[in-house]
C-alpha atoms as a PDB file:
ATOM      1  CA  UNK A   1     248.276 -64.645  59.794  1.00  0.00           C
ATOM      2  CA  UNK A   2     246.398 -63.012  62.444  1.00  0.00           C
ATOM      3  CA  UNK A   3     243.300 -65.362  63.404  1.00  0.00           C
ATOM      4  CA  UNK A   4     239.647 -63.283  63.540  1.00  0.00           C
ATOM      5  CA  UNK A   5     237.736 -63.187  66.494  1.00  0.00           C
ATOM      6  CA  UNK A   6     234.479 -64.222  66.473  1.00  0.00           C
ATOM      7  CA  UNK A   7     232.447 -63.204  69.879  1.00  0.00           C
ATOM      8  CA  UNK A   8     229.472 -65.508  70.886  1.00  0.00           C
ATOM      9  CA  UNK A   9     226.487 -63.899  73.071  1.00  0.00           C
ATOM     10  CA  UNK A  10     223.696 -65.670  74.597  1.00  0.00           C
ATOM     11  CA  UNK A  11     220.446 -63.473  75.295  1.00  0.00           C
ATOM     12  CA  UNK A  12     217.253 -64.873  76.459  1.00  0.00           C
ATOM     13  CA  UNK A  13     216.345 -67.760  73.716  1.00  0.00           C
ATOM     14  CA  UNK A  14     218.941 -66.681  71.381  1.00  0.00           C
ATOM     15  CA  UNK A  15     222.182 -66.867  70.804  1.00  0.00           C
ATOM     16  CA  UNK A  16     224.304 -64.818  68.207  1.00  0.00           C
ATOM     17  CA  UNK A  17     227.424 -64.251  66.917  1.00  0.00           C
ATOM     18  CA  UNK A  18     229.866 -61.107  65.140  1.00  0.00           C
ATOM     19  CA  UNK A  19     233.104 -60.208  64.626  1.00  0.00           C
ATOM     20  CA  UNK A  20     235.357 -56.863  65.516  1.00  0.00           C
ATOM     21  CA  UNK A  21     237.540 -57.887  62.520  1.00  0.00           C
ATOM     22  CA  UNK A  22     234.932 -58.631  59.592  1.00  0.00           C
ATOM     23  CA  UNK A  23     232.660 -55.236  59.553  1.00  0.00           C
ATOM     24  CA  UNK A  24     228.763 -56.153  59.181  1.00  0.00           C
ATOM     25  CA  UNK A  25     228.763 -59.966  59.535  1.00  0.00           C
ATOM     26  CA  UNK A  26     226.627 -61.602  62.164  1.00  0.00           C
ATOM     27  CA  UNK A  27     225.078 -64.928  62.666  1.00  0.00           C
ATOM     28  CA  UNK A  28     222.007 -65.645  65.289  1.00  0.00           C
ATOM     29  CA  UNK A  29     220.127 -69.340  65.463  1.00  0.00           C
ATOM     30  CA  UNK A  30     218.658 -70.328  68.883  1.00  0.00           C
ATOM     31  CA  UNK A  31     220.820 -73.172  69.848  1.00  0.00           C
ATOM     32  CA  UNK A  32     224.967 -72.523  70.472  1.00  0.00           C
ATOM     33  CA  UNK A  33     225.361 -76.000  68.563  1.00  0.00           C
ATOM     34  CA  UNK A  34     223.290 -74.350  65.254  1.00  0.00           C
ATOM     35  CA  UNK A  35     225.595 -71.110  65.892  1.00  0.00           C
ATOM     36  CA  UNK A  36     228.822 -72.782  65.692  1.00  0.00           C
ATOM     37  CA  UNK A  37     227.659 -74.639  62.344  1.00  0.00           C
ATOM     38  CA  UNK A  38     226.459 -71.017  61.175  1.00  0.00           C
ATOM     39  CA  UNK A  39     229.792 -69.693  62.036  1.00  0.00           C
ATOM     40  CA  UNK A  40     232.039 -72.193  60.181  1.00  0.00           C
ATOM     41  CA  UNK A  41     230.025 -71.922  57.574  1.00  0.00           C
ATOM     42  CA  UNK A  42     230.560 -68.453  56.940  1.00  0.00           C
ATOM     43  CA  UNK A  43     233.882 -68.502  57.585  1.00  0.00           C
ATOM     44  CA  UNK A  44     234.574 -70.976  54.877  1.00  0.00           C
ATOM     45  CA  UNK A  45     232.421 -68.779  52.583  1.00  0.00           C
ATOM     46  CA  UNK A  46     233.450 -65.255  53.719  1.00  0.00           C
ATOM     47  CA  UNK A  47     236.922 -66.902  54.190  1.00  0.00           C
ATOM     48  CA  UNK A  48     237.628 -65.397  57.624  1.00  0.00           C
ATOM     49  CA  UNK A  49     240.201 -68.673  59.016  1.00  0.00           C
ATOM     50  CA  UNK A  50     241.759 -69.319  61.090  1.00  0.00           C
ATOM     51  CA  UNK A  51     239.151 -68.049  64.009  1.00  0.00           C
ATOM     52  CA  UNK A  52     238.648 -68.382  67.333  1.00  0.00           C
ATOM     53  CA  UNK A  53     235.059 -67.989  69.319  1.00  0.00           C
ATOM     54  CA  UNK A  54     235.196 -65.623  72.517  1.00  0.00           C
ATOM     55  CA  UNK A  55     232.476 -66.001  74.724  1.00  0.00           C
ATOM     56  CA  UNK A  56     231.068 -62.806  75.050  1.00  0.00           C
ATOM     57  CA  UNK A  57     234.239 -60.389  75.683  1.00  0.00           C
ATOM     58  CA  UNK A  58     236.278 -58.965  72.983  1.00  0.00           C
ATOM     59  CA  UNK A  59     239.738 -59.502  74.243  1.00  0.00           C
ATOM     60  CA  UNK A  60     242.219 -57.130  72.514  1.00  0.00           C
ATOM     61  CA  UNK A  61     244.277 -60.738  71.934  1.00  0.00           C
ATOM     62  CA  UNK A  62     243.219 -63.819  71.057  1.00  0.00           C
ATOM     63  CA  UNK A  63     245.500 -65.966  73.528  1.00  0.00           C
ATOM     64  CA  UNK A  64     243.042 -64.413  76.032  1.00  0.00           C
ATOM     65  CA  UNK A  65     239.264 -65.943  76.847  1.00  0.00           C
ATOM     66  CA  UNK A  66     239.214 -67.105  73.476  1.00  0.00           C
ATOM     67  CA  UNK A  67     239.927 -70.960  72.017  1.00  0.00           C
ATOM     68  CA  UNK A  68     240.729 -72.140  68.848  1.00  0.00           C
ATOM     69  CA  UNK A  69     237.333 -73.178  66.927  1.00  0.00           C
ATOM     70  CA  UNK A  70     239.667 -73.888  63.222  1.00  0.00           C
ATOM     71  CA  UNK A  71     243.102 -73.449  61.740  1.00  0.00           C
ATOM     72  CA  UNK A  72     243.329 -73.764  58.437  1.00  0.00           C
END
């Protein structure tokens, strides 16, 4: 199973969050701490795990600049 990549941006006061592999979804809140809890939430209710967050680069794999944020 091929873990999604979620990609983490920080702008200004906010911080936000979406995905190259799960069309449409995206997740903002203005600390990275509320953003992480936004984005395991909707990754146990869109059911996109295992993940991993990339800080700001979508790396075409996700053994580079990314980390493990769940397995499942």
């Amino acid at each position: 199973m091929q873990a999604t990549r979620v990609v983490i941006h920080h702008e200004q006061d906010t911080w936000w969050a979406d995905s190259p592999d799960v069309s449409g979804w995206t997740a903002a809140a203005q600390t990275r701490d509320d953003l992480l809890a936004l984005v395991a939430e909707a990754s146990d209710f869109v059911g996109f795990y295992p993940y991993v967050i990339c800080e700001g680069i979508v790396p075409s794999s996700v053994q580079i600049g990314c980390s493990v944020a769940r397995a499942a």
